[in-house]
C-alpha atoms as a PDB file:
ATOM      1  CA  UNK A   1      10.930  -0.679 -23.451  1.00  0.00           C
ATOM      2  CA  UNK A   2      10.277   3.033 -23.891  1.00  0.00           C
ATOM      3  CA  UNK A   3      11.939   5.989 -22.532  1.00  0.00           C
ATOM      4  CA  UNK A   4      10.818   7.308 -19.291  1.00  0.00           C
ATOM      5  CA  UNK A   5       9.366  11.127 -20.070  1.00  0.00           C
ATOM      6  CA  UNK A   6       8.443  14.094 -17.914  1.00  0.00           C
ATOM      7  CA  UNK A   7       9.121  17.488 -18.229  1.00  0.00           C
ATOM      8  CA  UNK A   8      12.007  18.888 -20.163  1.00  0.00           C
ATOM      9  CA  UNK A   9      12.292  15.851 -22.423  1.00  0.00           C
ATOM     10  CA  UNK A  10      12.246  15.888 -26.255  1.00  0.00           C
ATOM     11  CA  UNK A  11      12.598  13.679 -29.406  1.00  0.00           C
ATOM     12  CA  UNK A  12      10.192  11.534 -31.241  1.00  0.00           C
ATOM     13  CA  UNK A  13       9.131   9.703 -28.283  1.00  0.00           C
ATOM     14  CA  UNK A  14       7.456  13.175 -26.467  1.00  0.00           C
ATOM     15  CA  UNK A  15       6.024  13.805 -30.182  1.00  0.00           C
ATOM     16  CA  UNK A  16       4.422   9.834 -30.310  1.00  0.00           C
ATOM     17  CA  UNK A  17       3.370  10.957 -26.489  1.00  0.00           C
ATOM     18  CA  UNK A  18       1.808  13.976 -27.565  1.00  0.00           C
ATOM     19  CA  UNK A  19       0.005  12.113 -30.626  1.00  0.00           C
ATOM     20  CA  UNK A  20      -1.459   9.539 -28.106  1.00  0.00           C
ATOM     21  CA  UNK A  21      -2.727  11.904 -25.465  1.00  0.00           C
ATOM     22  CA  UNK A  22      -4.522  14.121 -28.341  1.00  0.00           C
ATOM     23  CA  UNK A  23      -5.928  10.925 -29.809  1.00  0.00           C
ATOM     24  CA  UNK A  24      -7.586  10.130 -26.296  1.00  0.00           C
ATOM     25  CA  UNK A  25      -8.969  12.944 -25.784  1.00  0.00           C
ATOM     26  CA  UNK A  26      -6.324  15.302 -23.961  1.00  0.00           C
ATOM     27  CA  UNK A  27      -4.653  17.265 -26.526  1.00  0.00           C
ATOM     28  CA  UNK A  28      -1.361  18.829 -25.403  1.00  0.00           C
ATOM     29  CA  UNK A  29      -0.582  21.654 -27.751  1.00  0.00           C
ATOM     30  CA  UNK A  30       1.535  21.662 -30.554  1.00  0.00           C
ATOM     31  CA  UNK A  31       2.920  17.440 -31.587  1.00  0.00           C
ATOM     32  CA  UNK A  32       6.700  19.142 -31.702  1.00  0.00           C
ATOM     33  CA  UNK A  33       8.575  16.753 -29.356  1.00  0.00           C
ATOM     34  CA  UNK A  34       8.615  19.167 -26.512  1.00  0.00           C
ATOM     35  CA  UNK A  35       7.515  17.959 -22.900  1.00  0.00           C
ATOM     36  CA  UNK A  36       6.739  21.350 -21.589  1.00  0.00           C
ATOM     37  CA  UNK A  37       3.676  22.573 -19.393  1.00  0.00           C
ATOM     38  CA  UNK A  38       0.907  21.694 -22.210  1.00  0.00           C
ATOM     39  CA  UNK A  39       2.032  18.096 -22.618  1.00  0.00           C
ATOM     40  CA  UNK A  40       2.484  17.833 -18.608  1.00  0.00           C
ATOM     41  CA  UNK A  41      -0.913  19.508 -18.050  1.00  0.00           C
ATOM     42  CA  UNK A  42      -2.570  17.237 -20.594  1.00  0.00           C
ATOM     43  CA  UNK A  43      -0.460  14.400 -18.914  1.00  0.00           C
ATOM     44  CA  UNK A  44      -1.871  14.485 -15.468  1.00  0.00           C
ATOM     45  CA  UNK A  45      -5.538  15.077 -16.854  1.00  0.00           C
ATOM     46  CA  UNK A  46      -4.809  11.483 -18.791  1.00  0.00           C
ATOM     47  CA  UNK A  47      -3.375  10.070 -15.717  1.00  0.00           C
ATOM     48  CA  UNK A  48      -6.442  11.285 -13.288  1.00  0.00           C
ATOM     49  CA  UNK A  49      -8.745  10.108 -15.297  1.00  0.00           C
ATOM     50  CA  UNK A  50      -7.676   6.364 -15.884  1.00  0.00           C
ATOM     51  CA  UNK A  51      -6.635   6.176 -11.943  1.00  0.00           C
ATOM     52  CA  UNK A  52      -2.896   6.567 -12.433  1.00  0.00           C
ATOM     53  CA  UNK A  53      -0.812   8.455 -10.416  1.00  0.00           C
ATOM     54  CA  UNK A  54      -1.302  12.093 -11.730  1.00  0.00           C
ATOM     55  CA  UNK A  55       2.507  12.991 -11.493  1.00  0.00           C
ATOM     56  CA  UNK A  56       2.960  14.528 -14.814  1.00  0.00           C
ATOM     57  CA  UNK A  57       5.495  11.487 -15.875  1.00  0.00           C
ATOM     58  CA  UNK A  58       4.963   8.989 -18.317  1.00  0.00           C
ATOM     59  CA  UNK A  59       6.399   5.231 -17.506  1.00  0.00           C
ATOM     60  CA  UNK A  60       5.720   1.782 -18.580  1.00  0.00           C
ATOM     61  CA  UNK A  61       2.090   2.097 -16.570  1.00  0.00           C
ATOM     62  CA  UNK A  62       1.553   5.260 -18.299  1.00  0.00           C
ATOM     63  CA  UNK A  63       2.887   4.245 -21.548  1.00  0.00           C
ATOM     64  CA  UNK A  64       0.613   0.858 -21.514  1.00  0.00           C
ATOM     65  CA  UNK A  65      -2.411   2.733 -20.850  1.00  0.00           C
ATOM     66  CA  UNK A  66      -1.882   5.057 -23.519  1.00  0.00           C
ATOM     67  CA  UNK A  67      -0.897   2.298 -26.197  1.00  0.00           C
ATOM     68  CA  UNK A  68      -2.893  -0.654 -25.311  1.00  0.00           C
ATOM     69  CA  UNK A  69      -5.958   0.888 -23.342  1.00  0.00           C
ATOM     70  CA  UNK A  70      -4.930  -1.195 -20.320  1.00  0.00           C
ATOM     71  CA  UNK A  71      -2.596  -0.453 -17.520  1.00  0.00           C
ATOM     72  CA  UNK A  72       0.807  -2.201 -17.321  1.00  0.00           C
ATOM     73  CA  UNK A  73       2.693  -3.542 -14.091  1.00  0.00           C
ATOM     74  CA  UNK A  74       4.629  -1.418 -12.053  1.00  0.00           C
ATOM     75  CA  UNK A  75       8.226  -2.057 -11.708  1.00  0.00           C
ATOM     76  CA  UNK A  76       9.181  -4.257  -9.126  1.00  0.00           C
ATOM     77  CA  UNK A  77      11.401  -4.156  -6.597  1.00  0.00           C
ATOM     78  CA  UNK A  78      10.538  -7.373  -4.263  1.00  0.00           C
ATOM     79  CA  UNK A  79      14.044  -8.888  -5.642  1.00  0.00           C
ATOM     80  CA  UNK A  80      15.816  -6.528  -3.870  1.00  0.00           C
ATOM     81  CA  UNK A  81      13.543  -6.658  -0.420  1.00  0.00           C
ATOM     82  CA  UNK A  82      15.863  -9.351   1.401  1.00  0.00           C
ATOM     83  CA  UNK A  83      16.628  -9.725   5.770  1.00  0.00           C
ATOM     84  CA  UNK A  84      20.177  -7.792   5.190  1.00  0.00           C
ATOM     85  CA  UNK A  85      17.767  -4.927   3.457  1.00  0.00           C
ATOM     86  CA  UNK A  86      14.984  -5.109   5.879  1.00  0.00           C
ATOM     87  CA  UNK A  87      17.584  -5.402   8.839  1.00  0.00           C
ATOM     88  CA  UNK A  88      18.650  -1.647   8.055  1.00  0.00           C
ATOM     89  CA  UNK A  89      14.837  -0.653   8.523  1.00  0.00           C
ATOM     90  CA  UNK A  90      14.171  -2.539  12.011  1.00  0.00           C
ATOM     91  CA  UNK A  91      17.393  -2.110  12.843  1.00  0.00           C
ATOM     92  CA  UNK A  92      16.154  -3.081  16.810  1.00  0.00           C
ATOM     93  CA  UNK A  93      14.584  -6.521  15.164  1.00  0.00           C
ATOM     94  CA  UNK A  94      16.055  -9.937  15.472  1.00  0.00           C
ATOM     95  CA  UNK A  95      17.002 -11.268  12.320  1.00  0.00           C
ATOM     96  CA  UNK A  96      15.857 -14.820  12.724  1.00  0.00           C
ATOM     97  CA  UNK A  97      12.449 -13.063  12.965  1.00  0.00           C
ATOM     98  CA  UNK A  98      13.097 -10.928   9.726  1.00  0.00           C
ATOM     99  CA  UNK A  99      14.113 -14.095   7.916  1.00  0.00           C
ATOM    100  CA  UNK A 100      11.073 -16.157   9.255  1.00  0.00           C
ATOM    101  CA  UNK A 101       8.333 -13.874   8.131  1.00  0.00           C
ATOM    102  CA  UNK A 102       9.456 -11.480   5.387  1.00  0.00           C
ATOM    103  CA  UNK A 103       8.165 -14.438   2.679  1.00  0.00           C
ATOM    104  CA  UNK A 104       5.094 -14.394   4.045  1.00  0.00           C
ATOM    105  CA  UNK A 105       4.886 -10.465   3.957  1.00  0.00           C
ATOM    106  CA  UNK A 106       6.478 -10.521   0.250  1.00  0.00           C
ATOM    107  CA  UNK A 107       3.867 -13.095  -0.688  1.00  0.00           C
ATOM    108  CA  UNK A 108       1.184 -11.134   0.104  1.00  0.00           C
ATOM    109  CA  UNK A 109       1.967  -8.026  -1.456  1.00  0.00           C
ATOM    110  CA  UNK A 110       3.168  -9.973  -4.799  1.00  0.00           C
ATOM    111  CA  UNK A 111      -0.473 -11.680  -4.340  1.00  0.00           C
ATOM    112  CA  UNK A 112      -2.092  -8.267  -4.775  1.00  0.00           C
ATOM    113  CA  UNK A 113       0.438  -6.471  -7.349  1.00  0.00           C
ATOM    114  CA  UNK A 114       2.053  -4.042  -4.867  1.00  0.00           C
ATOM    115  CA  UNK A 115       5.791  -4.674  -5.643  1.00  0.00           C
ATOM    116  CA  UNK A 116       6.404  -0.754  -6.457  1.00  0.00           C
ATOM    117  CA  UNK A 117       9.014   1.025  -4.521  1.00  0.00           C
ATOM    118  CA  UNK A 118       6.781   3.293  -2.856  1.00  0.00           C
ATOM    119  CA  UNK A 119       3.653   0.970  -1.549  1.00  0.00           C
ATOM    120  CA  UNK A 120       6.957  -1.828  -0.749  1.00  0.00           C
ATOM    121  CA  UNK A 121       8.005   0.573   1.737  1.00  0.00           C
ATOM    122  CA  UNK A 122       5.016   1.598   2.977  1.00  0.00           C
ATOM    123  CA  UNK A 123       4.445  -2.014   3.819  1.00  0.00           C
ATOM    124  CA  UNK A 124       7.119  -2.152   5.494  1.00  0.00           C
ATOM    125  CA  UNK A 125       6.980   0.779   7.502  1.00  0.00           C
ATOM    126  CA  UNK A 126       3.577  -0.239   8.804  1.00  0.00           C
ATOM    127  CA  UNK A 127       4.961  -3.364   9.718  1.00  0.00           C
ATOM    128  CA  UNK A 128       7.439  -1.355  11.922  1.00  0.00           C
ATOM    129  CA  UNK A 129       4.878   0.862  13.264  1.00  0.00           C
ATOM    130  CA  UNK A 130       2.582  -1.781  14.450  1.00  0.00           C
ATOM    131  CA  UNK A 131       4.972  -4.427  15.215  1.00  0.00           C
ATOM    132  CA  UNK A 132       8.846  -3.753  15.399  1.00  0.00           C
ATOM    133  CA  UNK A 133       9.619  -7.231  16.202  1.00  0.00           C
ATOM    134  CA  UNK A 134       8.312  -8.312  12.457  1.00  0.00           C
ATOM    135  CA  UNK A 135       5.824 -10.668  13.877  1.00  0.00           C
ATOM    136  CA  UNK A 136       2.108 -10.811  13.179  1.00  0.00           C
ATOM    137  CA  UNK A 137       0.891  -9.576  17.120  1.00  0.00           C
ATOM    138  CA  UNK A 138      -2.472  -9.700  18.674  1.00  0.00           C
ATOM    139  CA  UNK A 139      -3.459  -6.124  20.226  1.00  0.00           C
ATOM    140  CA  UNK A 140      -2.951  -5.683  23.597  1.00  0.00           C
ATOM    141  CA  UNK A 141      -5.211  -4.551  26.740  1.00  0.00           C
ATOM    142  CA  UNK A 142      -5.287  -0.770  26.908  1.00  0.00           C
ATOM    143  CA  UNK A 143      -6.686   2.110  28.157  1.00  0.00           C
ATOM    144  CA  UNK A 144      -8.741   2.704  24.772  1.00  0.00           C
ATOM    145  CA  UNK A 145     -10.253  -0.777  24.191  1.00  0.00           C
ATOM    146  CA  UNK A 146     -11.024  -1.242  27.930  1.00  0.00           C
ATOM    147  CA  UNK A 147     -12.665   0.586  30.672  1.00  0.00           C
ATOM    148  CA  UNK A 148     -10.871   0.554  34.269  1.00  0.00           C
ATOM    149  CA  UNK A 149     -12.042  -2.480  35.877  1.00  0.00           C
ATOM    150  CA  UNK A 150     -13.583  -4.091  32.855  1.00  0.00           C
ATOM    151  CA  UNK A 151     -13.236  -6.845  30.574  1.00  0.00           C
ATOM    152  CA  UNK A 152     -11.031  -7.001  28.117  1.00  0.00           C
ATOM    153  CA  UNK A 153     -11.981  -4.988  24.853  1.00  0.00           C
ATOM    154  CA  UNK A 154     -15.244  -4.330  26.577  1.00  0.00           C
ATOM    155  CA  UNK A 155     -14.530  -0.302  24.820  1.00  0.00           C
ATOM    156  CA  UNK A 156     -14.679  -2.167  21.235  1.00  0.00           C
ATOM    157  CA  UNK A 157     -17.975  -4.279  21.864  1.00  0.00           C
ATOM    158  CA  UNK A 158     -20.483  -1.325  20.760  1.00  0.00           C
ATOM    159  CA  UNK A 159     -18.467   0.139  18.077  1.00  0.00           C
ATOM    160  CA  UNK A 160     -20.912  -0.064  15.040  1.00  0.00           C
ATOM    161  CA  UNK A 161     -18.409   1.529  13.014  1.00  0.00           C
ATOM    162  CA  UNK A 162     -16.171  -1.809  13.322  1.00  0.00           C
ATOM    163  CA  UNK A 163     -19.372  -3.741  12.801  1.00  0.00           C
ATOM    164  CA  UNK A 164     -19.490  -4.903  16.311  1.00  0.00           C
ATOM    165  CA  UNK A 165     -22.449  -6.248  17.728  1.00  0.00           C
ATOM    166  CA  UNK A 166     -21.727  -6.816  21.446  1.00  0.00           C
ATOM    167  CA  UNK A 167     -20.226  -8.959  23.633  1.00  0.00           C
ATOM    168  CA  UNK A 168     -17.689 -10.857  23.044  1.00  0.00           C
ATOM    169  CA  UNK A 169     -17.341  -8.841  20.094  1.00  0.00           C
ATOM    170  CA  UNK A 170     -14.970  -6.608  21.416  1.00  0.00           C
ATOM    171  CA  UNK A 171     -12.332  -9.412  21.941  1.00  0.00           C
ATOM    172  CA  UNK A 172     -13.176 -11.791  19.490  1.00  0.00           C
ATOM    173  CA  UNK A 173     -12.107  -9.429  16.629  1.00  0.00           C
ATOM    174  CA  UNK A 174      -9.401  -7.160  18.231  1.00  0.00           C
ATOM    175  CA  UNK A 175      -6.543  -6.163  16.313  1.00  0.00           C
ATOM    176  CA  UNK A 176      -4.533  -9.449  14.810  1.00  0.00           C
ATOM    177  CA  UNK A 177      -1.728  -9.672  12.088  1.00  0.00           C
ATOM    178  CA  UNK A 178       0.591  -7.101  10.502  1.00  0.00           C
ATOM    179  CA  UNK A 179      -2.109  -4.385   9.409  1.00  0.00           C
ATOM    180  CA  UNK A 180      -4.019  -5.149  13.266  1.00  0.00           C
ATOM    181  CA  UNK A 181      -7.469  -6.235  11.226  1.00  0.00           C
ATOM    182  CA  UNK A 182      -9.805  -5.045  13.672  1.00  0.00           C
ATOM    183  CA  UNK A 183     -13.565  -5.545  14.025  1.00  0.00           C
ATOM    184  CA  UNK A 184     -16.228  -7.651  12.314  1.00  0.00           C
ATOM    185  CA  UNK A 185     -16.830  -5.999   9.620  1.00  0.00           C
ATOM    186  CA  UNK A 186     -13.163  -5.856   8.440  1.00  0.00           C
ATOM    187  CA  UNK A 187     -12.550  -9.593   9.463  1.00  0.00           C
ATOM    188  CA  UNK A 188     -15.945 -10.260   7.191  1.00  0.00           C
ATOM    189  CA  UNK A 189     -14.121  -8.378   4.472  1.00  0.00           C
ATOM    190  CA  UNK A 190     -10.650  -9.880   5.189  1.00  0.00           C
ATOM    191  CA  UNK A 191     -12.246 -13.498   5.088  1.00  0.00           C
ATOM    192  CA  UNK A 192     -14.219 -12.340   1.618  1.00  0.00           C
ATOM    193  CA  UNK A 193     -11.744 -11.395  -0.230  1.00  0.00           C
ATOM    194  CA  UNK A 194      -9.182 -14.240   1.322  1.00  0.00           C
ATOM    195  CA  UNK A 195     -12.117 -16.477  -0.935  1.00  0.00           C
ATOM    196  CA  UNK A 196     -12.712 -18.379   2.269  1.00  0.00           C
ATOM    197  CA  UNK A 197     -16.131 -17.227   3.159  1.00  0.00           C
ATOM    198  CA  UNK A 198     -16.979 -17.023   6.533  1.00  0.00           C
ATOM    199  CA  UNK A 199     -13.114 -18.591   8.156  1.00  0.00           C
ATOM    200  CA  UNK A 200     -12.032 -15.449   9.596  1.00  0.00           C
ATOM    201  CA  UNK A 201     -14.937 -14.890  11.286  1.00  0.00           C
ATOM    202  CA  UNK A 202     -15.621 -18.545  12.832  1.00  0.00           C
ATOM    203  CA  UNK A 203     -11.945 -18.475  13.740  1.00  0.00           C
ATOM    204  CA  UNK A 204     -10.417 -15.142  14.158  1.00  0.00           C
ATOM    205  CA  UNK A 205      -6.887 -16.522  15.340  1.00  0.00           C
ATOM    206  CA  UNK A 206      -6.645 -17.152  12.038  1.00  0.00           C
ATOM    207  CA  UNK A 207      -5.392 -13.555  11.143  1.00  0.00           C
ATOM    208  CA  UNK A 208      -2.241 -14.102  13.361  1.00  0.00           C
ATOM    209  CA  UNK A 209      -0.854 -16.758  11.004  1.00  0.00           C
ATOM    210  CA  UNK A 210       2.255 -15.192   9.471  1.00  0.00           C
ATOM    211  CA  UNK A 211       0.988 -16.262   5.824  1.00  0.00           C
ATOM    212  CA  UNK A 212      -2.946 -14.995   6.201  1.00  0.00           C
ATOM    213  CA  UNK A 213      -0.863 -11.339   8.388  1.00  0.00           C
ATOM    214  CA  UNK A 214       1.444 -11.323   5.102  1.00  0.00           C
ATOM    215  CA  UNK A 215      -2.110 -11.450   2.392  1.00  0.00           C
ATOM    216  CA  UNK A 216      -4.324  -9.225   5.298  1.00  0.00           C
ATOM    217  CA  UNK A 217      -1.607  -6.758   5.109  1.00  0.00           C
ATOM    218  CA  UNK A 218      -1.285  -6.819   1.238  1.00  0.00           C
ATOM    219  CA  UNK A 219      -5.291  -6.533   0.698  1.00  0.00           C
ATOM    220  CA  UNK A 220      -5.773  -3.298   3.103  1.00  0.00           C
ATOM    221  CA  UNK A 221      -3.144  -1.499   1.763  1.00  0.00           C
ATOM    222  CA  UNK A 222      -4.173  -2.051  -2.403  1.00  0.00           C
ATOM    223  CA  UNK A 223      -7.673  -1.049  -0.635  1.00  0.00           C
ATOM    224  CA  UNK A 224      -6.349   2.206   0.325  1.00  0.00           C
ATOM    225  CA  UNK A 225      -3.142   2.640  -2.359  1.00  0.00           C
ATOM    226  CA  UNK A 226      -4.249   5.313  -4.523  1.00  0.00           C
ATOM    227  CA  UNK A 227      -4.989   7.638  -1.643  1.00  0.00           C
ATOM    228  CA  UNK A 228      -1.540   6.587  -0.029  1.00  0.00           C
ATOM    229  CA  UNK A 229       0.499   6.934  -3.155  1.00  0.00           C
ATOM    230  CA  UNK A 230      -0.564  10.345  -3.405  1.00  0.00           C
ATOM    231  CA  UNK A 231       0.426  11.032   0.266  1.00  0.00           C
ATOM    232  CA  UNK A 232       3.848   9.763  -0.561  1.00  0.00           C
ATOM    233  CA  UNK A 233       4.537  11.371  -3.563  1.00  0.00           C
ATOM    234  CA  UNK A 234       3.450  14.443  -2.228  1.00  0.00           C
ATOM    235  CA  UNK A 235       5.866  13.499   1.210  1.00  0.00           C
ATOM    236  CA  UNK A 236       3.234  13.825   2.900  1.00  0.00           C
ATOM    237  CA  UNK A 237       3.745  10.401   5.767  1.00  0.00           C
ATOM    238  CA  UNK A 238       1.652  11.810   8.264  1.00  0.00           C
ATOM    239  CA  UNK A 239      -1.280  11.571   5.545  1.00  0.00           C
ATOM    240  CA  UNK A 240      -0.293   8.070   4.577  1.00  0.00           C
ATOM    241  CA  UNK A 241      -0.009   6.721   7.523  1.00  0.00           C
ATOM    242  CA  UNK A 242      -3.654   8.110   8.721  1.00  0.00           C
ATOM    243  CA  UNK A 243      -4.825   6.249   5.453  1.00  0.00           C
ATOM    244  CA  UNK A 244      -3.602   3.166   6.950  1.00  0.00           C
ATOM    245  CA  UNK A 245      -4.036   3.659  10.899  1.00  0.00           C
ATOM    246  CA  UNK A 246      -6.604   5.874  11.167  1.00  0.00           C
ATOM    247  CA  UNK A 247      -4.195   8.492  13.542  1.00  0.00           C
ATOM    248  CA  UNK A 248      -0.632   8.410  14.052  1.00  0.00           C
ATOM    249  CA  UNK A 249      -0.073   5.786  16.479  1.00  0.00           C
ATOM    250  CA  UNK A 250       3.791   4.240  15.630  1.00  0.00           C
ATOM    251  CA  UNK A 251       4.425   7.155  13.405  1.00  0.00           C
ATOM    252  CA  UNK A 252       7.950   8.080  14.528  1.00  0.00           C
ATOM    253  CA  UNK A 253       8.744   4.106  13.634  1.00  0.00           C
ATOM    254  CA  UNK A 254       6.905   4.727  10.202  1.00  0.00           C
ATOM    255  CA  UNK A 255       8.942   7.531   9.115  1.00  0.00           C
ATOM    256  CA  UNK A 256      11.614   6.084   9.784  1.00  0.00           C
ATOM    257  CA  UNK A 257      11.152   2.974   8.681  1.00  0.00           C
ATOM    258  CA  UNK A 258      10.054   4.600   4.963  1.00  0.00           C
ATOM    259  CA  UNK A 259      13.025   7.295   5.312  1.00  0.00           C
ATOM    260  CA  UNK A 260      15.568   5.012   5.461  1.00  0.00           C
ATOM    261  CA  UNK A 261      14.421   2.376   2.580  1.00  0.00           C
ATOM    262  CA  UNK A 262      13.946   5.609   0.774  1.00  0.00           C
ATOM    263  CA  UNK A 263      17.365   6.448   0.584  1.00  0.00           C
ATOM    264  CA  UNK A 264      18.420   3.143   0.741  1.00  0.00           C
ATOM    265  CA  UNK A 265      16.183   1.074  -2.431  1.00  0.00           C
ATOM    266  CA  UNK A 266      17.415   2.673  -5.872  1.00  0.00           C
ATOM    267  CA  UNK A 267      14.207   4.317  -7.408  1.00  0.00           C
ATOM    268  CA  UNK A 268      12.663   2.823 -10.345  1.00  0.00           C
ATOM    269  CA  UNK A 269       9.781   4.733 -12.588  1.00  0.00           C
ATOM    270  CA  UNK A 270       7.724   6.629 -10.228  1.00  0.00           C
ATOM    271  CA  UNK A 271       4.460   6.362 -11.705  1.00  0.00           C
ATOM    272  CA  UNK A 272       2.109   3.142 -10.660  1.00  0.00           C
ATOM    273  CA  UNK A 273      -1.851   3.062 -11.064  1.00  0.00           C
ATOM    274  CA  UNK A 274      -4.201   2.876  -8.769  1.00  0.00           C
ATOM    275  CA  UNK A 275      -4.171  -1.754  -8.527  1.00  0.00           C
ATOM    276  CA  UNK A 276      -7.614  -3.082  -7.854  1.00  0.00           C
ATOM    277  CA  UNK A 277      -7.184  -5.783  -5.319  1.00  0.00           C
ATOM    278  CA  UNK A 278      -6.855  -9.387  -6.858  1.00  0.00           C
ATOM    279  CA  UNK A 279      -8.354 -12.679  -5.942  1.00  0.00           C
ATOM    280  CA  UNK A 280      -6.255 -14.309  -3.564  1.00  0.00           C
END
């Protein structure tokens, strides 16, 4: 396995680095073995335009693109997401719920290659921001999806930005699962790229299941992980959690949730590519 490289590094590796990046296109200066500002510059160009993470350091995803013209995997940390490590992040969860639905929630993200340290955790934390009890949960009645008096979700039945179409549509497809999937058009898409055509939408329920909440939750965030990994490398939660909510609703529980598997999970390579969602 190669060296992990950034800034300050030298040796023959940061001169085969340098060789690489000038060969694609992105010459850094001088091939002398020195990772300084021209190599790190010419780096982050390399990175940005092959959809990696433009952090200026070059891993095994880095590496892989450079050598082979294809983008490795990102180092995984799913062997060390178990209920006694999960426990410390929903630390007001039961653990016979943590034990009962973290496969399904592992599952997914292994189904769409998220198993980095970063997009792990911000699993996780969404999971605690939407539902601290770690259980797939159907949205509840409130004051913005229903007007006083009305029927249920009657606020969600004209949204054409969820690809509602009226009643019952309002209901039908509120908020389900880990992620809360809400709307037609997103249960269309959920149900797509689930390969099971048209299930999701004949039978909403569906994305309450633990192991369909586990792959829902998986897909939407490799939608969206680019965009988020960027937030987070730039500690910016606020901004990844609007990638994945839309506003800041659970945000305190987010944080905290991602602060404290942060310090927590020991921190392999950070540099990951943007991973285009797999076939489930």
């Amino acid at each position: 396995m190669r060296p992990v490289l950034r800034r300050g590094s030298t040796g023959h590796e940061v001169a085969r680095l340098q060789e690489l990046l000038a060969r694609a296109g992105f010459p850094p200066g001088p091939i002398d073995g020195r990772f300084g500002a021209a190599t790190e510059a010419a780096l982050v160009a390399f990175q940005r335009a092959h959809e990696l993470l433009a952090d200026g350091v070059c891993g095994p995803i880095t590496w892989s693109m450079l050598v082979e013209g294809r983008p490795g995997r990102p180092v995984s940390v799913l062997h060390r997401i178990d209920v006694e490590f999960v426990a410390q992040l929903f630390p007001f969860t039961a653990l016979d719920a943590l034990a009962r639905n973290l496969p399904h929630v592992k599952a997914g993200l292994e189904a769409v290659g998220l198993v980095d340290k970063p997009m792990v955790l911000a699993a996780l934390a969404t999971v605690r921001a939407e539902s601290e009890g770690f259980e797939p949960v159907e949205e509840a009645v409130s004051r913005f999806n229903t007007s006083p008096g009305g029927r249920p979700f009657d606020l969600y039945d004209q949204r054409a930005d969820l690809g509602n179409e009226g009643p019952p549509d309002g209901e039908r497809f509120k908020g389900r699962g880990f992620v809360q999937l809400t709307g037609r058009a997103n249960y269309a898409w959920a149900s797509r790229r689930l390969g099971r055509g048209e299930e999701l939408l004949r039978t909403p329920e569906i994305a309450n299941e633990p192991a369909t909440a586990g792959l829902v939750l998986g897909l939407f965030l490799a939608e969206r992980q680019l965009a988020i990994k960027e937030a987070l490398f730039e500690g910016d939660l606020r901004r990844a959690r609007r990638l994945v909510n839309g506003g800041l609703h659970g945000f305190d529980r987010f944080r905290d949730a991602y602060r404290r598997g942060e310090r927590l999970l020991p921190d392999p390579v950070w540099t990951f590519r943007s991973e285009r969602p797999l076939a489930v």
